[in-house]
N, C-alpha and C. Protein backbone atom coordinates (compact mmCIF):
# COMPACT_ATOMS: atom_id res chain seq x y z
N UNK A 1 42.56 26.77 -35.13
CA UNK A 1 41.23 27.32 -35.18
C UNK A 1 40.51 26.87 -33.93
N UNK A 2 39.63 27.62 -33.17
CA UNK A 2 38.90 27.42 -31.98
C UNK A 2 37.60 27.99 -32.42
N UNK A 3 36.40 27.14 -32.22
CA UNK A 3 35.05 27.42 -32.05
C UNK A 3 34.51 27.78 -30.60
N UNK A 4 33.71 28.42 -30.37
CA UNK A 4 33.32 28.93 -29.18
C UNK A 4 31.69 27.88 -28.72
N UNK A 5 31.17 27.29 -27.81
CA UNK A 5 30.35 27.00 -27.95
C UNK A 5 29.55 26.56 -26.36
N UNK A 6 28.44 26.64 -26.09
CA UNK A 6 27.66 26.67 -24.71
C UNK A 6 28.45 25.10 -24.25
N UNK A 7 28.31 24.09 -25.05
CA UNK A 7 28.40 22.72 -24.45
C UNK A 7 29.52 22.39 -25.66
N UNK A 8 30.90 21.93 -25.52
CA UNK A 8 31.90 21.54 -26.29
C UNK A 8 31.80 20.32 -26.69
N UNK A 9 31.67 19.38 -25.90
CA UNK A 9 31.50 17.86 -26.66
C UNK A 9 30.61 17.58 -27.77
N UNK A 10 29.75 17.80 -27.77
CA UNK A 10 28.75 17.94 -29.08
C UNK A 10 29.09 18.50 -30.17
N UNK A 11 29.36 20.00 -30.13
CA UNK A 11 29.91 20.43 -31.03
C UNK A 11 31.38 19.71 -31.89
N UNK A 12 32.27 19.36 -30.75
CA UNK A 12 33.22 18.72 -31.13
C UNK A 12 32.84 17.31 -31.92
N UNK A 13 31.97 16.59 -31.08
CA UNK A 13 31.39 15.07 -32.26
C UNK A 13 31.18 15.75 -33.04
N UNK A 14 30.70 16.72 -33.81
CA UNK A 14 29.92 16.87 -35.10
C UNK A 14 30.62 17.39 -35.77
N UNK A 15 31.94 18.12 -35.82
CA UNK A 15 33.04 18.24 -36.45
C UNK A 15 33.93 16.86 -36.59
N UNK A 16 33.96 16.44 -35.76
CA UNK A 16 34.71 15.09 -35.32
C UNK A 16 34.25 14.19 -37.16
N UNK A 17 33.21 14.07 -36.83
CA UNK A 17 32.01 12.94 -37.45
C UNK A 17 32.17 13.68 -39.00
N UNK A 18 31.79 14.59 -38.89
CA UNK A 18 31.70 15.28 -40.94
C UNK A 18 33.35 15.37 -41.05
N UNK A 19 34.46 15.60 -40.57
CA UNK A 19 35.40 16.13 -40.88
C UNK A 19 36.72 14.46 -40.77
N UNK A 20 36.26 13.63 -40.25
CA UNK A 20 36.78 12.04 -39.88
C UNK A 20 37.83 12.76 -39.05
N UNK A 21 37.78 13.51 -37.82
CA UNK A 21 38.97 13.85 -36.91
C UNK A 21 38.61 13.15 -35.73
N UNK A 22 39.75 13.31 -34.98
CA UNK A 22 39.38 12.37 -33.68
C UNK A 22 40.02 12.94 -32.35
N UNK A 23 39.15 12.53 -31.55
CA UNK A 23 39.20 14.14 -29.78
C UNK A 23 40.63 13.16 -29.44
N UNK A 24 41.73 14.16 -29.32
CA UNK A 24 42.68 13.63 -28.41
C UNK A 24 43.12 14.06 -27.25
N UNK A 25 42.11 15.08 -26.76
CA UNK A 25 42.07 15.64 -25.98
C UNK A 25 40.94 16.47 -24.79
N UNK A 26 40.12 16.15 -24.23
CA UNK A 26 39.37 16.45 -23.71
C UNK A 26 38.72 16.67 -22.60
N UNK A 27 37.85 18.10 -21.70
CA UNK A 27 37.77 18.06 -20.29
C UNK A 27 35.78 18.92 -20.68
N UNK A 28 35.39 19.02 -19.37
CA UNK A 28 34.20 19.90 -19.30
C UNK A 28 34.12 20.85 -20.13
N UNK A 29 35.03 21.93 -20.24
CA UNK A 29 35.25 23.08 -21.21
C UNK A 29 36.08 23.00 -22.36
N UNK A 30 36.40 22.21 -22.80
CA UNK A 30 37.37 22.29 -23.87
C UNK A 30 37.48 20.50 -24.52
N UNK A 31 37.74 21.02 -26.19
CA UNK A 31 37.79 19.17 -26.61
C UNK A 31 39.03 19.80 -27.80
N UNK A 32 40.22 19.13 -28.23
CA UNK A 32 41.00 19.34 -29.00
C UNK A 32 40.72 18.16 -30.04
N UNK A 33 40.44 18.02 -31.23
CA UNK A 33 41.07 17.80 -32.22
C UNK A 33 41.57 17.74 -33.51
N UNK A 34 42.14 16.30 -33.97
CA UNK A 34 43.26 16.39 -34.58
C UNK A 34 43.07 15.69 -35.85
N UNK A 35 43.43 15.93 -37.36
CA UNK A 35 43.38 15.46 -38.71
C UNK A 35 44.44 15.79 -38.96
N UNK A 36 44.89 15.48 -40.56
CA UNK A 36 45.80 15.54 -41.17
C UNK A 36 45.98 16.91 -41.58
N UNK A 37 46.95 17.57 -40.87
CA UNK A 37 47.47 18.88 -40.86
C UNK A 37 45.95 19.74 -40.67
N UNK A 38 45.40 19.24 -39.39
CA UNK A 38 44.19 20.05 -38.64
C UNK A 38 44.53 19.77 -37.66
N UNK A 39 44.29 21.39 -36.39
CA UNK A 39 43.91 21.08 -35.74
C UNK A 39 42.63 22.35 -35.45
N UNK A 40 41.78 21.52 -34.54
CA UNK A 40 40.51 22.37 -34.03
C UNK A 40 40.33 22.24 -32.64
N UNK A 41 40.14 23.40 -31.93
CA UNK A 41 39.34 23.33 -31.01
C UNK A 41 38.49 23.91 -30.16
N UNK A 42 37.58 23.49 -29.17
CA UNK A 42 36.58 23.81 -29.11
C UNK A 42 36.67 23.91 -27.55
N UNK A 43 35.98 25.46 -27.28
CA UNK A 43 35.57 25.53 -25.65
C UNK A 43 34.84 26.32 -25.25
N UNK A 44 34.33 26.27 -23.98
CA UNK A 44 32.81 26.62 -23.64
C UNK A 44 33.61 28.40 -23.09
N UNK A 45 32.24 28.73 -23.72
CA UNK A 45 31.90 30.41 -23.65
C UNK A 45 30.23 30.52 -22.83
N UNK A 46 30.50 30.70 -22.28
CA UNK A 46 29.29 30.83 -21.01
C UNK A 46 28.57 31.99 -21.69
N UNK A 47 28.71 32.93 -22.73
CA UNK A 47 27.61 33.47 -22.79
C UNK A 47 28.33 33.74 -23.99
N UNK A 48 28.41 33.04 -24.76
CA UNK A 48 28.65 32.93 -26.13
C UNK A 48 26.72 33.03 -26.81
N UNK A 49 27.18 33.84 -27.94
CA UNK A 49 25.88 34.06 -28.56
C UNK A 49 25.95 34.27 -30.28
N UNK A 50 25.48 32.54 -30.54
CA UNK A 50 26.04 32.80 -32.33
C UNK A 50 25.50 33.77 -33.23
N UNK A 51 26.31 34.19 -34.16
CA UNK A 51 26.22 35.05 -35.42
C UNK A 51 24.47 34.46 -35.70
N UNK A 52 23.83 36.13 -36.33
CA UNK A 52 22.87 36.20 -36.31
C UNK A 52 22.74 36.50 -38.11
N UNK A 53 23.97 34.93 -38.90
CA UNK A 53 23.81 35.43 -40.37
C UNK A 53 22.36 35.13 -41.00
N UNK A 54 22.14 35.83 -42.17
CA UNK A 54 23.17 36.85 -42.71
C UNK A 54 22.66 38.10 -42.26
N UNK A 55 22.09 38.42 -41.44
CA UNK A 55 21.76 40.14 -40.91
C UNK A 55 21.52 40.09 -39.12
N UNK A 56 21.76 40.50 -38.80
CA UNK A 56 21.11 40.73 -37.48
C UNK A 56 22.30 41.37 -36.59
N UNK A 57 22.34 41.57 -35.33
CA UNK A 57 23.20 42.20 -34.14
C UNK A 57 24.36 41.35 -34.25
N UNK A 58 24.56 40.48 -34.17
CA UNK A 58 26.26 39.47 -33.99
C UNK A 58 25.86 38.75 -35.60
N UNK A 59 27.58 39.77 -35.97
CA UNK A 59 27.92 39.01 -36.96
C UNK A 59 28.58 37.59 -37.16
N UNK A 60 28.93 37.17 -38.69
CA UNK A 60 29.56 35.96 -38.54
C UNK A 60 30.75 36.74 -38.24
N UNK A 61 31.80 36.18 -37.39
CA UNK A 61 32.99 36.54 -37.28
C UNK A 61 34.37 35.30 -38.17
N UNK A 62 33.75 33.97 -38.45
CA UNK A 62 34.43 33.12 -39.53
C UNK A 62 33.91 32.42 -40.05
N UNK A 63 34.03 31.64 -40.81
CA UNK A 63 33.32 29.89 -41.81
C UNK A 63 34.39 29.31 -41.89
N UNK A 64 33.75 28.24 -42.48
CA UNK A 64 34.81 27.10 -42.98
C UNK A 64 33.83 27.36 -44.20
N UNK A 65 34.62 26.53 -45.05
CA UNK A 65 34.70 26.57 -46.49
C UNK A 65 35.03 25.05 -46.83
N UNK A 66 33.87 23.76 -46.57
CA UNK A 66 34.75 22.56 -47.22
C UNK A 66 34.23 22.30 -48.81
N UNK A 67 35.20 21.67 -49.16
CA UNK A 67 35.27 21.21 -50.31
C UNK A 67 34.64 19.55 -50.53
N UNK A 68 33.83 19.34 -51.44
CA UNK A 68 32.92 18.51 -51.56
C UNK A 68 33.30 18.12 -53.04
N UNK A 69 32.72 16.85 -53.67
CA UNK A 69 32.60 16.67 -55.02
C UNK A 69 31.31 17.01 -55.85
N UNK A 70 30.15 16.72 -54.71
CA UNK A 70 28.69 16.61 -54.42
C UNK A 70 27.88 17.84 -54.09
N UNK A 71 27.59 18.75 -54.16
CA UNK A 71 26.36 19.50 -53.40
C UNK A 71 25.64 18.86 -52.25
N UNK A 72 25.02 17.90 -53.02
CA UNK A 72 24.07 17.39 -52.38
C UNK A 72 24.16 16.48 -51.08
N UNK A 73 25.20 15.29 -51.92
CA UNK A 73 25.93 14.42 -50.93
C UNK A 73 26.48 15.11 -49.93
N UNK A 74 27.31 16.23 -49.82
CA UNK A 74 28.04 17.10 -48.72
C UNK A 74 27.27 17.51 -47.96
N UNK A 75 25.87 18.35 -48.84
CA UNK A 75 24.85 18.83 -47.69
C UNK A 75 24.17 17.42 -46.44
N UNK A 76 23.60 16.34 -47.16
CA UNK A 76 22.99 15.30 -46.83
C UNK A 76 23.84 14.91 -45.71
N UNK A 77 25.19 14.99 -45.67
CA UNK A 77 26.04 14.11 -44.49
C UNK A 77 25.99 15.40 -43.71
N UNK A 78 26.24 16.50 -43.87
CA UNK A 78 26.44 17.88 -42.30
C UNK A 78 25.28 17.35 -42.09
N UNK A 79 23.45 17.49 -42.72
CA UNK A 79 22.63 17.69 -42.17
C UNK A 79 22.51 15.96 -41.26
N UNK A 80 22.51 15.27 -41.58
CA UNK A 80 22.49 14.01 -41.07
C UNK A 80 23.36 13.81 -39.83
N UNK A 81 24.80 14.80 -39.61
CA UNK A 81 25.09 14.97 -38.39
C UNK A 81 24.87 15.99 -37.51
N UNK A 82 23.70 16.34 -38.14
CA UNK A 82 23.53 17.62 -36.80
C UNK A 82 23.47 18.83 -37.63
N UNK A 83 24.08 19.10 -38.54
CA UNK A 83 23.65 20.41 -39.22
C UNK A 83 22.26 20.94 -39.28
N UNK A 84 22.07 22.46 -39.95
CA UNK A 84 20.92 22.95 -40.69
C UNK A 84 21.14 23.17 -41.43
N UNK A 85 20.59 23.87 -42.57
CA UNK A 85 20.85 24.76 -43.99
C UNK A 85 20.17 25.50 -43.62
N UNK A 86 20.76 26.62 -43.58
CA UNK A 86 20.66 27.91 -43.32
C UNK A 86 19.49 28.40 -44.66
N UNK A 87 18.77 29.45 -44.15
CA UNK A 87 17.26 29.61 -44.97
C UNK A 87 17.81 30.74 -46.16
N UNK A 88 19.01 31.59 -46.21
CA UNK A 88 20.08 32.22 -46.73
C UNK A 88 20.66 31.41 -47.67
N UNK A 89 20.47 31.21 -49.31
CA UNK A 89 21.61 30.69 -50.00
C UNK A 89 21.54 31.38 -50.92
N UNK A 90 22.80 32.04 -50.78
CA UNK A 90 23.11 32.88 -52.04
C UNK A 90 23.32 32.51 -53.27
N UNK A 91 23.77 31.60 -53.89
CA UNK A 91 24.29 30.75 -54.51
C UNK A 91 24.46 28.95 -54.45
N UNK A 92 23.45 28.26 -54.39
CA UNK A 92 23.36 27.08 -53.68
C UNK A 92 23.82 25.99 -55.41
N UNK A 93 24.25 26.63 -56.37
CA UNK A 93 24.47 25.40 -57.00
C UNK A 93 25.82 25.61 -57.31
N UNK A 94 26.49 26.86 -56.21
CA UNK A 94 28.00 26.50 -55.96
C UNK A 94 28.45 26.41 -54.45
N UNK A 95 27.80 26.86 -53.95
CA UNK A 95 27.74 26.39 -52.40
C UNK A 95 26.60 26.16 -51.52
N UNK A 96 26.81 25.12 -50.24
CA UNK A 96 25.24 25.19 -49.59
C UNK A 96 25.82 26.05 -48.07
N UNK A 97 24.97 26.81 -47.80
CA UNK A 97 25.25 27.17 -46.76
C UNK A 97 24.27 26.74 -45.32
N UNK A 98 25.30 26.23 -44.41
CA UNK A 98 24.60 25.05 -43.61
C UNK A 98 25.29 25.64 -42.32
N UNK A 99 24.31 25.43 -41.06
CA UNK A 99 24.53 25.54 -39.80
C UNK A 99 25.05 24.89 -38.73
N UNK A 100 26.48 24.74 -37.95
CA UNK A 100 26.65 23.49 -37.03
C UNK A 100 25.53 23.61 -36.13
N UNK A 101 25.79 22.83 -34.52
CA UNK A 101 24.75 21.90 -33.73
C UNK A 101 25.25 23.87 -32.78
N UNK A 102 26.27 24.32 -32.95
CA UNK A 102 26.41 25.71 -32.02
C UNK A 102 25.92 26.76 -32.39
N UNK A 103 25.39 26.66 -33.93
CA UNK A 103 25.17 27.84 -34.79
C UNK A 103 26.28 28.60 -35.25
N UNK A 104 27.39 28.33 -36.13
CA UNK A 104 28.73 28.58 -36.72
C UNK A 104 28.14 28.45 -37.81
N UNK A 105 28.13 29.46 -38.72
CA UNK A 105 27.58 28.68 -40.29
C UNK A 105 29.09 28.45 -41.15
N UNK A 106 28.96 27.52 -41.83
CA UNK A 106 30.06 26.97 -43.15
C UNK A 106 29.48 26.77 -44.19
N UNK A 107 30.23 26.26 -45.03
CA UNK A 107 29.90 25.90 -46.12
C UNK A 107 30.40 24.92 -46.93
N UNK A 108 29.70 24.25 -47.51
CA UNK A 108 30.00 23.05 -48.51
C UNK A 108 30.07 23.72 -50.06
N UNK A 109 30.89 23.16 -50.26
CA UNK A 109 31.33 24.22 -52.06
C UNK A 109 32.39 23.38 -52.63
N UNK A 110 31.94 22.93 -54.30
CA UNK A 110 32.37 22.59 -55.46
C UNK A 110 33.17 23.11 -56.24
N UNK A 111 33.23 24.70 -55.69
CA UNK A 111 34.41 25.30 -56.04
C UNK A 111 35.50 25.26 -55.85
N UNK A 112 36.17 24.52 -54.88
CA UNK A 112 37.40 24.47 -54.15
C UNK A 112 38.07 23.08 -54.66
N UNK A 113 39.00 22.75 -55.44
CA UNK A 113 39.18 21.51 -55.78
C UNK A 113 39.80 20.62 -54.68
N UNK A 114 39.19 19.49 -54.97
CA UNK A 114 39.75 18.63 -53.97
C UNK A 114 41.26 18.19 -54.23
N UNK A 115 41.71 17.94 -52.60
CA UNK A 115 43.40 17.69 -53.75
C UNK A 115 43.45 16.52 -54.04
């Protein structure tokens, strides 16, 4: 999976940080990393322009979908690293829908069992 984003290091800490992965790889445009059977990465799009969910000219083109035990607790740690919550929740007492530091929206959801 690759995120697109103006400035990569940032974006990459804040996946890094909510997700416990760690950069094993990294330059100006690009940061790779790596978890347990993950990998992500991230590189600069010079005129990258995030999804304008849920309506507008640029759609979402993906999410993540993590799995939480918590609502709340899940939301509290994205937003505490940099997230938003998105002003859009369709359903917020089965998922929160929250914004990274690039504007990628995901989601935190109780639906997905943890393994």
């Amino acid at each position: 999976m690759a995120l697109d984003a103006i400035d990569p290091l940032p974006e990459a800490e804040f996946w890094r940080d909510l997700l416990g992965l760690q950069i094993i790889w990294q330059n100006d445009d690009f940061v790779a990393l790596r978890g347990a059977a993950v990998l992500i990465t991230v590189q600069r799009v010079a005129d990258h322009r995030p999804p304008d969910w849920p309506t507008g000219e640029v759609p979402k083109q993906l999410h993540l979908e993590l799995a939480v035990a918590d609502l709340d607790d899940g939301e509290r740690a994205a937003v505490a690293l940099g997230a938003t919550r998105a002003s859009a929740q369709p359903s917020p007492d089965r998922w929160r829908v929250l914004i990274d530091p690039a504007g990628h929206p995901f989601c935190v959801t109780n639906q997905i069992p943890e393994p």
